[in-house]
C-alpha atoms as a PDB file:
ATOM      1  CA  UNK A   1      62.720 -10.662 118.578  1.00  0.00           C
ATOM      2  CA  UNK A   2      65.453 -11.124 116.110  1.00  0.00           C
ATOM      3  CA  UNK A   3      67.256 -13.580 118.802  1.00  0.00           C
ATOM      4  CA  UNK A   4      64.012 -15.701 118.921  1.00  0.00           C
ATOM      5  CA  UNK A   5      63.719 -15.633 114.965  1.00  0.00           C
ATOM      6  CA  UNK A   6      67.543 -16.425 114.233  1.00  0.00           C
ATOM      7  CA  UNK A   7      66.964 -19.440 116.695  1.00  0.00           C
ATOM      8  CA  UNK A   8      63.602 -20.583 115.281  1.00  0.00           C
ATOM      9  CA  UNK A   9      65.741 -20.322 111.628  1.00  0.00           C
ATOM     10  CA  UNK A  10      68.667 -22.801 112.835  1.00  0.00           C
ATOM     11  CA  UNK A  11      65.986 -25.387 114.625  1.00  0.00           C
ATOM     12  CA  UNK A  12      63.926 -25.562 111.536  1.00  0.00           C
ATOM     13  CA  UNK A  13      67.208 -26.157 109.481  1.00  0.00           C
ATOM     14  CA  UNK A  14      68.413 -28.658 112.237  1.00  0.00           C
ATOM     15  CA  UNK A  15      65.489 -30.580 111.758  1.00  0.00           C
ATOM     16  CA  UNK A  16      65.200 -30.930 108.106  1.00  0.00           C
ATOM     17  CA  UNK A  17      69.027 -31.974 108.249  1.00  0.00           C
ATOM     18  CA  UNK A  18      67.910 -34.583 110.769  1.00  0.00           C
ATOM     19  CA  UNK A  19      64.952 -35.460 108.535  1.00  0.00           C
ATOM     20  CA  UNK A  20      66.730 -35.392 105.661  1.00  0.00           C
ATOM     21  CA  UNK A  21      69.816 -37.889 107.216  1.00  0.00           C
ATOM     22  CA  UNK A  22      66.993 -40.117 108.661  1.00  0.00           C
ATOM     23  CA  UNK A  23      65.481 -40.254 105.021  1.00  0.00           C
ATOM     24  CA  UNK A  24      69.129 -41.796 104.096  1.00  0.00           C
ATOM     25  CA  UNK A  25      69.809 -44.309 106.356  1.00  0.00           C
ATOM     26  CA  UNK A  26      66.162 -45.579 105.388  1.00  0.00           C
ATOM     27  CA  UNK A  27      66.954 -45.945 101.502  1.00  0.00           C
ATOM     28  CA  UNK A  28      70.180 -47.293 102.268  1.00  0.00           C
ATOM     29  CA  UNK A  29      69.198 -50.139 104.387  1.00  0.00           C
ATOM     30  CA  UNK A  30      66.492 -50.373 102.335  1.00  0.00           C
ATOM     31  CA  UNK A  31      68.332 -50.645  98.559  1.00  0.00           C
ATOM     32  CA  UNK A  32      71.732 -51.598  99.957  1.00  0.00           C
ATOM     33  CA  UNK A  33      73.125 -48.397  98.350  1.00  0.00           C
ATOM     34  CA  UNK A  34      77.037 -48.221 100.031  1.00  0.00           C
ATOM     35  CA  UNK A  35      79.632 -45.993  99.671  1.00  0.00           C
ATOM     36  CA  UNK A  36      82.137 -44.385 102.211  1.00  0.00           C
ATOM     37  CA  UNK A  37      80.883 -41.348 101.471  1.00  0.00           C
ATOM     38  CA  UNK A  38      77.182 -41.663 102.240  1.00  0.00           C
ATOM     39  CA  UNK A  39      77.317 -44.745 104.512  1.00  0.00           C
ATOM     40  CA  UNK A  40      75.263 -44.844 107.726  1.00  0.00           C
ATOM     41  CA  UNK A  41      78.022 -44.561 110.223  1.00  0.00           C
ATOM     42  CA  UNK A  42      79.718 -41.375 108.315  1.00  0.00           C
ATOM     43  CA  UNK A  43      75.491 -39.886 108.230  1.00  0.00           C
ATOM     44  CA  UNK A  44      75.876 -40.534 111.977  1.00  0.00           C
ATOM     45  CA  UNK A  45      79.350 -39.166 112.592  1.00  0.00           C
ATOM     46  CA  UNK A  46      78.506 -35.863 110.075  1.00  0.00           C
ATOM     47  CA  UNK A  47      79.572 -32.850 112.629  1.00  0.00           C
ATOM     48  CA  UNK A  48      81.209 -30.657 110.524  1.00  0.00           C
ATOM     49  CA  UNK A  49      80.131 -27.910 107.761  1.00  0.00           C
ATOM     50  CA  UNK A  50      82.547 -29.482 105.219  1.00  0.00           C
ATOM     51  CA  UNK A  51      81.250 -33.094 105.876  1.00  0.00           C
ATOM     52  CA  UNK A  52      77.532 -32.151 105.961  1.00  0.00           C
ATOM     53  CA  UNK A  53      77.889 -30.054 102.547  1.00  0.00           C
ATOM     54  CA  UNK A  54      79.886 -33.630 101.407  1.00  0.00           C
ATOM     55  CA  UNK A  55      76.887 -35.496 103.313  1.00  0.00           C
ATOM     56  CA  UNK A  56      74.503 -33.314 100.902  1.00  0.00           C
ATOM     57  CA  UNK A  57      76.327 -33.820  97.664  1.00  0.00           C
ATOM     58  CA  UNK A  58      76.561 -37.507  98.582  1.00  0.00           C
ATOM     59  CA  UNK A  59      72.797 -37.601  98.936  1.00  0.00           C
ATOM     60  CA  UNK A  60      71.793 -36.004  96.112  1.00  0.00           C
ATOM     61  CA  UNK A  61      73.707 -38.709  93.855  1.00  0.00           C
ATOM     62  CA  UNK A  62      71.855 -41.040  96.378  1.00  0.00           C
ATOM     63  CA  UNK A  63      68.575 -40.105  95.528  1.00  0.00           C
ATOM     64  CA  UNK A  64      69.293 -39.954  91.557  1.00  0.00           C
ATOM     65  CA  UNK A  65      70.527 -43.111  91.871  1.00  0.00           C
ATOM     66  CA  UNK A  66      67.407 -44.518  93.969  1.00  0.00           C
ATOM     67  CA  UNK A  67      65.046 -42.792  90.831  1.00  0.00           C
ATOM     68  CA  UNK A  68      67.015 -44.436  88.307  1.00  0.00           C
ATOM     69  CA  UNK A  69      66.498 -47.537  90.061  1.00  0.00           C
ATOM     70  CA  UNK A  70      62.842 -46.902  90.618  1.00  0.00           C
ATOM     71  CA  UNK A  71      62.052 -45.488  86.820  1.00  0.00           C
ATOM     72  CA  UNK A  72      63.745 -48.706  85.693  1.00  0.00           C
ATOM     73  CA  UNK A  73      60.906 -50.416  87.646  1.00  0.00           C
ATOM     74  CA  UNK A  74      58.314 -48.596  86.315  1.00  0.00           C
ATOM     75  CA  UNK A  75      59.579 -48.852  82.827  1.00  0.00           C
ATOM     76  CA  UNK A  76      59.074 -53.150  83.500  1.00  0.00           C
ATOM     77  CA  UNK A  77      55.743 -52.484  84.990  1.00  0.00           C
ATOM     78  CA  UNK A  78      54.232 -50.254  82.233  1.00  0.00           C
ATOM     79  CA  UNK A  79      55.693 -52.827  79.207  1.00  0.00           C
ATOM     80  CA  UNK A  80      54.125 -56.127  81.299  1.00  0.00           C
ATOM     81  CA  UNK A  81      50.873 -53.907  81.393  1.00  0.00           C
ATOM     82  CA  UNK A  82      51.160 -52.766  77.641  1.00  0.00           C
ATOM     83  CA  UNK A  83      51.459 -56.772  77.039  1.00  0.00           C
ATOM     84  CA  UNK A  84      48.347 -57.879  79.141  1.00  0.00           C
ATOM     85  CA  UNK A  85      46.449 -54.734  77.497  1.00  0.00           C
ATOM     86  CA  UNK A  86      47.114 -55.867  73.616  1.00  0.00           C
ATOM     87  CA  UNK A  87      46.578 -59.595  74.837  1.00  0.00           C
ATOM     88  CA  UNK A  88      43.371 -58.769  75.510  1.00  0.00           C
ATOM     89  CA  UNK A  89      42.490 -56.124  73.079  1.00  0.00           C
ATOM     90  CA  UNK A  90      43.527 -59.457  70.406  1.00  0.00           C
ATOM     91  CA  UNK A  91      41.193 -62.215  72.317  1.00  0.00           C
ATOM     92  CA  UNK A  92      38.480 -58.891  72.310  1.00  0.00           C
ATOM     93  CA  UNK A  93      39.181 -58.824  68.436  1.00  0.00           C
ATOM     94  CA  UNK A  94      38.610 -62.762  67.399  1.00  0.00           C
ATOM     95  CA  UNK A  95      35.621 -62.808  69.625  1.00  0.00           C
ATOM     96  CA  UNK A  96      33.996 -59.598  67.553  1.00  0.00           C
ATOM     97  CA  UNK A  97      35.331 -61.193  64.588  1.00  0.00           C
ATOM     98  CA  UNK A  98      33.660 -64.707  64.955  1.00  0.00           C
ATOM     99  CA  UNK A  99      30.361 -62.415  66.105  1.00  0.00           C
ATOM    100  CA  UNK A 100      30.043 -65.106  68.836  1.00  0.00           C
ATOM    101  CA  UNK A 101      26.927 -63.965  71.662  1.00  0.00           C
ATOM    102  CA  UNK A 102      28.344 -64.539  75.116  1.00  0.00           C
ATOM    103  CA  UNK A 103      26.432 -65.886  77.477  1.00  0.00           C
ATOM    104  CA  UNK A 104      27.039 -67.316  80.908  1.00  0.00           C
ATOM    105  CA  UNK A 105      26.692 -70.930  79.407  1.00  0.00           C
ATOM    106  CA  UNK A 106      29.646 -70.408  76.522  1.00  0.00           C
ATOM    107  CA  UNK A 107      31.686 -68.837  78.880  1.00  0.00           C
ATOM    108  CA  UNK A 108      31.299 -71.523  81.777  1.00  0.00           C
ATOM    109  CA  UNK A 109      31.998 -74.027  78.851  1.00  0.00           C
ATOM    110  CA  UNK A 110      35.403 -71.939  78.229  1.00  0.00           C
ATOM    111  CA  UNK A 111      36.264 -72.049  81.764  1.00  0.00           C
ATOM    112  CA  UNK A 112      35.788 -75.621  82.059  1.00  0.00           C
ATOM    113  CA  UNK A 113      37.987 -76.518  79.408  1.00  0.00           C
ATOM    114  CA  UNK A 114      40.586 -74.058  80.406  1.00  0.00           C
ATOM    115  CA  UNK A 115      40.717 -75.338  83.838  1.00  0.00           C
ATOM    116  CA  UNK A 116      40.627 -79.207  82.689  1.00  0.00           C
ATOM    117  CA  UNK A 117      43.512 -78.560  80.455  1.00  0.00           C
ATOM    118  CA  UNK A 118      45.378 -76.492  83.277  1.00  0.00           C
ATOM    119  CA  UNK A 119      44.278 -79.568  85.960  1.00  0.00           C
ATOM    120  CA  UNK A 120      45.837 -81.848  83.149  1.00  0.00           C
ATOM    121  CA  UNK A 121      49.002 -79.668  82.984  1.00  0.00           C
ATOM    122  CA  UNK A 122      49.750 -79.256  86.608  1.00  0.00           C
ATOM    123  CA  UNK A 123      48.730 -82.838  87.887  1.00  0.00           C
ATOM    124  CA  UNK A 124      50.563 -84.900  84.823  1.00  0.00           C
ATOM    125  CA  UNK A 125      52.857 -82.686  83.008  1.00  0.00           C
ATOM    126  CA  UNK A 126      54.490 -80.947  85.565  1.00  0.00           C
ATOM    127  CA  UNK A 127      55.285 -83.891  88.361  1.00  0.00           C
ATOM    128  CA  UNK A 128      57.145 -86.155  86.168  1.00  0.00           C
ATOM    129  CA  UNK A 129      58.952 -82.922  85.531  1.00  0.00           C
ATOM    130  CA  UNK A 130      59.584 -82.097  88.973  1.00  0.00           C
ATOM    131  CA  UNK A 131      60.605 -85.552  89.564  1.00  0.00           C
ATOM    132  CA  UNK A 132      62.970 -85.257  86.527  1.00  0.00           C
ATOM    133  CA  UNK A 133      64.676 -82.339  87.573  1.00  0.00           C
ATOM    134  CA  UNK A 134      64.849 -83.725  91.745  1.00  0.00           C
ATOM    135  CA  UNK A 135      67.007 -86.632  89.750  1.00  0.00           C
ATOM    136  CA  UNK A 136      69.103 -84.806  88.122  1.00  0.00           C
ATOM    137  CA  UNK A 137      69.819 -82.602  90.794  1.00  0.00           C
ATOM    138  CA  UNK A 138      70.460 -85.742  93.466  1.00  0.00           C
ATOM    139  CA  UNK A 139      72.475 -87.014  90.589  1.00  0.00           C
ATOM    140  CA  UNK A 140      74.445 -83.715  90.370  1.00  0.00           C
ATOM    141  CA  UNK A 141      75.057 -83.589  94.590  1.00  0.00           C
ATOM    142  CA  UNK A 142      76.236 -87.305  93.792  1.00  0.00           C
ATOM    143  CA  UNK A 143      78.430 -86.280  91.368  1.00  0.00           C
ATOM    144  CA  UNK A 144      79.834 -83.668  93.607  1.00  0.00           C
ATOM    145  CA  UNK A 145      80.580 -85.416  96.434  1.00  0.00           C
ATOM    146  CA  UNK A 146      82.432 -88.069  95.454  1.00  0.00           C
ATOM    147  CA  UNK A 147      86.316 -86.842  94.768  1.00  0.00           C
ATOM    148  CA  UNK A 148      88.616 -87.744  91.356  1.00  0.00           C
ATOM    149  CA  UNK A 149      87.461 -91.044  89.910  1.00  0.00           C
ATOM    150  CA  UNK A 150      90.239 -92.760  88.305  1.00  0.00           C
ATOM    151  CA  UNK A 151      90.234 -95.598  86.184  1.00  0.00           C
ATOM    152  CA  UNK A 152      89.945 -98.131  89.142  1.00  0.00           C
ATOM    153  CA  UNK A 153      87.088 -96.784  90.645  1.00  0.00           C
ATOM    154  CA  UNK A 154      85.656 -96.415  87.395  1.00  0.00           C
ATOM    155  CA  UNK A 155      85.744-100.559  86.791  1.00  0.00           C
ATOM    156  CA  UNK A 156      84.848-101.311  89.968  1.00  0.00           C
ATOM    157  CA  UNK A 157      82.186 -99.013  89.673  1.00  0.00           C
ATOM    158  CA  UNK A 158      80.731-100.749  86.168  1.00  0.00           C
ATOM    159  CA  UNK A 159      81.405-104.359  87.522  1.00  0.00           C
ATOM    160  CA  UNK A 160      79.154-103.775  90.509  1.00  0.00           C
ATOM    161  CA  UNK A 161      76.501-101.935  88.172  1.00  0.00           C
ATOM    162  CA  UNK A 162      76.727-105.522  86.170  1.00  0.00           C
ATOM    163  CA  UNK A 163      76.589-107.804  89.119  1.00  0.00           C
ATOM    164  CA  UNK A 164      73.218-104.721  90.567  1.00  0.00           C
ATOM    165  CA  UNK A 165      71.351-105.425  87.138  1.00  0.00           C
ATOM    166  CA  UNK A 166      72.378-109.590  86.953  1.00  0.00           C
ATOM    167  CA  UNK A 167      70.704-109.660  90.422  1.00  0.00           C
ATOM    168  CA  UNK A 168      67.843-107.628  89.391  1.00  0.00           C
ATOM    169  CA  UNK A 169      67.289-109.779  86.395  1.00  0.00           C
ATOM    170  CA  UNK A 170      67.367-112.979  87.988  1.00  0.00           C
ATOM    171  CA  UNK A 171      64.848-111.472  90.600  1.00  0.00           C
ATOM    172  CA  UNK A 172      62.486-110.529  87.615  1.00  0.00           C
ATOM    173  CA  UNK A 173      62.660-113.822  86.234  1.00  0.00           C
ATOM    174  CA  UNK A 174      62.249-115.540  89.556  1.00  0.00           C
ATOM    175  CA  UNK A 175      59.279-113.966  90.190  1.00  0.00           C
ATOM    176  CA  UNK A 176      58.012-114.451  86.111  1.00  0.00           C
ATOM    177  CA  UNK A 177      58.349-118.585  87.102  1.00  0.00           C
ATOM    178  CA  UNK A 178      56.755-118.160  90.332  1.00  0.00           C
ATOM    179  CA  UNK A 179      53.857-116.578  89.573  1.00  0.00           C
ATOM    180  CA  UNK A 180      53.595-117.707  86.055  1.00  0.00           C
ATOM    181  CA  UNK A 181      52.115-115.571  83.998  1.00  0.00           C
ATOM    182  CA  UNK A 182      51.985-111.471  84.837  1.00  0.00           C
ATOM    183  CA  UNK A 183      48.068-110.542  84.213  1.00  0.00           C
ATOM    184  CA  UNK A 184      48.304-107.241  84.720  1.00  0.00           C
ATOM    185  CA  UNK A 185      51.107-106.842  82.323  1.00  0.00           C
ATOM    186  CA  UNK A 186      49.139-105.936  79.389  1.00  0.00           C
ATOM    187  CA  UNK A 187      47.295-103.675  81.397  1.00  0.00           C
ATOM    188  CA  UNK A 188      49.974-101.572  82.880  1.00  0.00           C
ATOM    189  CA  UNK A 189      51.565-101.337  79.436  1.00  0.00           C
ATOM    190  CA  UNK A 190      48.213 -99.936  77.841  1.00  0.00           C
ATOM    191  CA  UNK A 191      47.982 -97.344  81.118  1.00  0.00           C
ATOM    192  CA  UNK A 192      51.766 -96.237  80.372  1.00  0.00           C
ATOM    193  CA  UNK A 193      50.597 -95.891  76.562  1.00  0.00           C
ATOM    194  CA  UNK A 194      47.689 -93.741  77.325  1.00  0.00           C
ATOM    195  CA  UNK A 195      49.818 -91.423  79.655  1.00  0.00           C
ATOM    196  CA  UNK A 196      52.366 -91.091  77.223  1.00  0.00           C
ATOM    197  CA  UNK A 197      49.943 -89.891  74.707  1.00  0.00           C
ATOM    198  CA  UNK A 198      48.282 -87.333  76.990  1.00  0.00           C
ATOM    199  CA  UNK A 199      51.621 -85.831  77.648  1.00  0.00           C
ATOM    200  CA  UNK A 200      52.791 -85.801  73.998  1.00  0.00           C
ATOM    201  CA  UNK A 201      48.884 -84.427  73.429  1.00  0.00           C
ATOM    202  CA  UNK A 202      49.920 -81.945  76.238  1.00  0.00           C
ATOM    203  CA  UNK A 203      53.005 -80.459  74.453  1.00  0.00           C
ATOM    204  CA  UNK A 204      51.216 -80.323  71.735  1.00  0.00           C
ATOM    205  CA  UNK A 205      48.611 -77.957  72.977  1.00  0.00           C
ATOM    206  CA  UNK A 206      50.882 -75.698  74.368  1.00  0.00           C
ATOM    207  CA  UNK A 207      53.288 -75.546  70.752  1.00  0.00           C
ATOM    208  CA  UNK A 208      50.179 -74.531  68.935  1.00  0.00           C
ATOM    209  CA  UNK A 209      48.699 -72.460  71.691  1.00  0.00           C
ATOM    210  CA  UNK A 210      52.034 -70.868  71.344  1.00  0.00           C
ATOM    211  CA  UNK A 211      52.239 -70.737  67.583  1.00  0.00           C
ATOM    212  CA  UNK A 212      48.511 -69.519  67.599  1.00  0.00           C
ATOM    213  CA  UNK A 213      49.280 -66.208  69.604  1.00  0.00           C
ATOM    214  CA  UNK A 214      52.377 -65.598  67.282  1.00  0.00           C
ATOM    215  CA  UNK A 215      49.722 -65.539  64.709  1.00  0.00           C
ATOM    216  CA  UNK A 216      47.382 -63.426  65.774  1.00  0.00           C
ATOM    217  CA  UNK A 217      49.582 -61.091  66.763  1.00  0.00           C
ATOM    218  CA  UNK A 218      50.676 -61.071  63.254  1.00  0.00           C
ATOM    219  CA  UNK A 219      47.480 -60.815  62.217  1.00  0.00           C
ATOM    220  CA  UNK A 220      47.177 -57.689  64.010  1.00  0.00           C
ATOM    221  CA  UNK A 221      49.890 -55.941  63.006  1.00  0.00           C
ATOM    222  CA  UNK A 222      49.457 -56.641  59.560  1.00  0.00           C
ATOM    223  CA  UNK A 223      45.361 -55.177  59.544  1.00  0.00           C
ATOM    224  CA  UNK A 224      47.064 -51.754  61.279  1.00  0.00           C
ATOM    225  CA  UNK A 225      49.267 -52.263  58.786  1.00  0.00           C
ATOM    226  CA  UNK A 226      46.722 -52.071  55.967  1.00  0.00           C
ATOM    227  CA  UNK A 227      44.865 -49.724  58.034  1.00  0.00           C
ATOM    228  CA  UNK A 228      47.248 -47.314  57.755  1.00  0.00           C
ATOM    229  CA  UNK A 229      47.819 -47.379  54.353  1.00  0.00           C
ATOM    230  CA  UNK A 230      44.065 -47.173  53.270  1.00  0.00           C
ATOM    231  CA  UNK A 231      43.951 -44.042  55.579  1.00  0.00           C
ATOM    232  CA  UNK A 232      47.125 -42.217  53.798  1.00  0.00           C
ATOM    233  CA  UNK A 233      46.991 -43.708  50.044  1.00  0.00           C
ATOM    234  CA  UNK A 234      43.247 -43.306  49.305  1.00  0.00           C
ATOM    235  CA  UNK A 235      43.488 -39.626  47.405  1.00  0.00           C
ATOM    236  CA  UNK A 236      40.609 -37.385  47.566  1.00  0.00           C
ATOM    237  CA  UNK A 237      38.075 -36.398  44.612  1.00  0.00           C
ATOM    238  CA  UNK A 238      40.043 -33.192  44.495  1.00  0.00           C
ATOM    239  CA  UNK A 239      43.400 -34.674  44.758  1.00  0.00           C
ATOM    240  CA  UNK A 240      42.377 -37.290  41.849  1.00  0.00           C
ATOM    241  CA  UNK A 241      41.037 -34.571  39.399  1.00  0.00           C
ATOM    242  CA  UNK A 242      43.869 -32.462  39.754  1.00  0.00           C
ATOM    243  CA  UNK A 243      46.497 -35.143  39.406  1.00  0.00           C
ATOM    244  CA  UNK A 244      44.263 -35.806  35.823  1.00  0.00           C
ATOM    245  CA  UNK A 245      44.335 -32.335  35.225  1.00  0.00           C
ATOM    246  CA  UNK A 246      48.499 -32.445  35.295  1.00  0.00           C
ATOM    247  CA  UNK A 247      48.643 -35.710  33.131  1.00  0.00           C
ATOM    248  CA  UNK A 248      46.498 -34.380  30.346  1.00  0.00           C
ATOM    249  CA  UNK A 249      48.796 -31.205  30.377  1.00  0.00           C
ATOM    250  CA  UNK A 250      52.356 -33.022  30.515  1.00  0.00           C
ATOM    251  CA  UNK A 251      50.373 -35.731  27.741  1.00  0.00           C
ATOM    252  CA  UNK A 252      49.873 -32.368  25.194  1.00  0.00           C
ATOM    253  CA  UNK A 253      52.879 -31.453  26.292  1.00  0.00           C
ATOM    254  CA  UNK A 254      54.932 -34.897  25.478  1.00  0.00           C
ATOM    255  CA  UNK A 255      53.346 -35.119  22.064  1.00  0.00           C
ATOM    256  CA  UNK A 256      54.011 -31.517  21.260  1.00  0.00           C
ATOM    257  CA  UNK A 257      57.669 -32.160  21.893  1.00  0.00           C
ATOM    258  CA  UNK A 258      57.538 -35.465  19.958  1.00  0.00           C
ATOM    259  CA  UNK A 259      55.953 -33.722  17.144  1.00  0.00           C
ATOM    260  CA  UNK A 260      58.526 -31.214  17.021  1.00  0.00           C
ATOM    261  CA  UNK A 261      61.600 -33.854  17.460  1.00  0.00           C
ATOM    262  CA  UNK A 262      59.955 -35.674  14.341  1.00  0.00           C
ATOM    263  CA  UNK A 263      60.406 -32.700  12.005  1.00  0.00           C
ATOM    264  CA  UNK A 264      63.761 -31.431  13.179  1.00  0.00           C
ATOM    265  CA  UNK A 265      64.637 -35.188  12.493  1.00  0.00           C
ATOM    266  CA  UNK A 266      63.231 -35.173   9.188  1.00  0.00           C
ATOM    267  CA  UNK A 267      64.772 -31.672   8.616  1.00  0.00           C
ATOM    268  CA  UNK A 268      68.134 -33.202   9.798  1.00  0.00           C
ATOM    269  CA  UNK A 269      67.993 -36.006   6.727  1.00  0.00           C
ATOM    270  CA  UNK A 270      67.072 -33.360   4.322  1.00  0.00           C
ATOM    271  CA  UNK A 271      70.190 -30.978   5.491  1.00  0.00           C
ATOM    272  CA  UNK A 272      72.560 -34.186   5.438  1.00  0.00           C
ATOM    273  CA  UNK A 273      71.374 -34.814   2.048  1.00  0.00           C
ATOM    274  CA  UNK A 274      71.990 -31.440   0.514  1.00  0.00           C
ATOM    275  CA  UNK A 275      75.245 -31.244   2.443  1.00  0.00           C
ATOM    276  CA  UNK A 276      76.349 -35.134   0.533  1.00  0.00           C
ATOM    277  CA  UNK A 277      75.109 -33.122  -2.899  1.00  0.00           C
ATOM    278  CA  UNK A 278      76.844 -30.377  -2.390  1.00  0.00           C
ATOM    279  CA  UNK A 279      80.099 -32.033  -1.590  1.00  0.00           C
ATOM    280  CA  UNK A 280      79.707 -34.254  -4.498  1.00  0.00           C
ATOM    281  CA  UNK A 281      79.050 -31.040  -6.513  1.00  0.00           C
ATOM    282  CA  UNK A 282      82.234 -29.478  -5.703  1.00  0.00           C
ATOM    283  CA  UNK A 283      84.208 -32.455  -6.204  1.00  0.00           C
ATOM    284  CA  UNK A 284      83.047 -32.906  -9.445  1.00  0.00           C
ATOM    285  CA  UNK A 285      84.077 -29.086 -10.529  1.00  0.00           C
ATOM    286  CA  UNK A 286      87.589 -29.829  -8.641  1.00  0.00           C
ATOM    287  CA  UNK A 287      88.502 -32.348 -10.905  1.00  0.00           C
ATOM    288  CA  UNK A 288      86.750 -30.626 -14.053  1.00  0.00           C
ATOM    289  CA  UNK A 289      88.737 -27.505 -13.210  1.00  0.00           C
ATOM    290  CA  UNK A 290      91.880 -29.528 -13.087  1.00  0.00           C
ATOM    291  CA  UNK A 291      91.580 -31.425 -16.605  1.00  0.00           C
END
């Protein structure tokens, strides 16, 4: 019986140790946490007491450092949701505020704009971005390609850019005599007008969409703010009487003691007076005592 228990003992504890190592291998592979120590091949190759109790030790620092990693996760999670949660607790506020009645009609009305403004955004703003950034990156790959330009290169370079743009010219005006007058000149410089006011109109929203939230949250910190400080400064009925109570006493108290400096001032002048007689007294009997 003990024989059967003894063995049932070491096959439970050879299975957790195979649990346990499989556990490992899984949040190393998974985390890319390496070390010689608790790497997958020495897990594998563990035969020994002295290596497993090393294998344990080595995951134990494993695991802390897999929580740390995790907590620090969950620390970014809970601020993001802390930030969505006041966001909407202030757009909750200004709409109590402005006592506006929602109904499905103002709040299809929202929508609508939102999503015209957002349509506007991604369909205008955000290509000729794209586009922007696709040049400057080509130009970049350019740029790094080509090997040490020296000052050669560099004319050739600019005298074929002058003869590129003579050619292009000439083309232009070519075409101007050709076909006389452009027509739709006018127009296309009206249509590059109009799209360079929606994006500056654009970039405008966003600044003062921007600036608006800065703001408001502002706002809101400065009303818990005063909050606060009506809840703790108000004093009580109690509170107020006694604090009355204690000026009135320190008031009689004050003008006692002002009372009282007053004569032992006056009784001061008085003293030095007699003490200026006196003197002059003796001096007087001095020099009559003398003669």
């Amino acid at each position: 019986m003990t024989k059967f228990v003894t063995k049932k003992n070491y096959l439970i504890k050879r299975a957790y140790r195979s649990k346990f190592v499989e556990n490992v291998k899984y949040y190393i592979t998974r985390y890319g946490f390496e070390n010689k120590y608790y790497s997958s091949n020495y897990i594998s190759s563990a035969g020994t007491t002295g290596q497993r109790q090393s294998l344990d030790v080595y995951g134990f620092r494993l695991w802390k450092n897999f929580i740390k990693y995790f907590s620090g996760i969950l620390m970014i999670l809970d601020l993001e949701v802390k930030n969505s949660l006041q966001r909407v607790e202030r757009e909750l506020y200004t709409l109590k505020r402005n006592s506006i009645v929602l109904t499905s009609q103002i709040l299809i009305q929202h929508l609508t704009e939102e999503v015209t403004v957002q349509s506007a955004i991604v369909k205008e703003k955000l290509p000729s971005e794209l586009n922007a950034k696709k040049n400057r990156i080509q130009a970049l790959s350019l740029f790094k390609e080509y090997s040490y330009l020296g000052a050669d290169k560099i004319m050739t370079m600019r005298n074929n850019l002058d003869a590129i743009s003579k050619a292009i010219q000439d083309l232009i005006e070519s075409k101007i005599t050709k076909n006389d007058i452009d027509k739709v000149g006018p127009f296309r410089q009206q249509a590059a007008a109009v799209g360079n006011m929606k994006r500056n109109a654009l970039e405008r929203l966003e600044k003062i969409e921007s600036y608006l939230e800065e703001l408001q949250s502002r706002l809101k910190e400065k009303q818990d703010y005063s909050k606060t400080l009506l809840e703790t400064s108000i004093p009580r009925a109690e509170e107020l009487k006694k604090y009355i109570n204690r000026l009135k006493t320190k008031s009689t108290l004050y003008k006692r003691c002002k009372a009282e400096r007053a004569g032992l001032k006056a009784e001061s002048g008085v003293l030095q007076r007699t003490v200026t007689i006196l003197d002059e007294q003796v001096l007087k009997h001095t020099i009559y005592r003398s003669s």
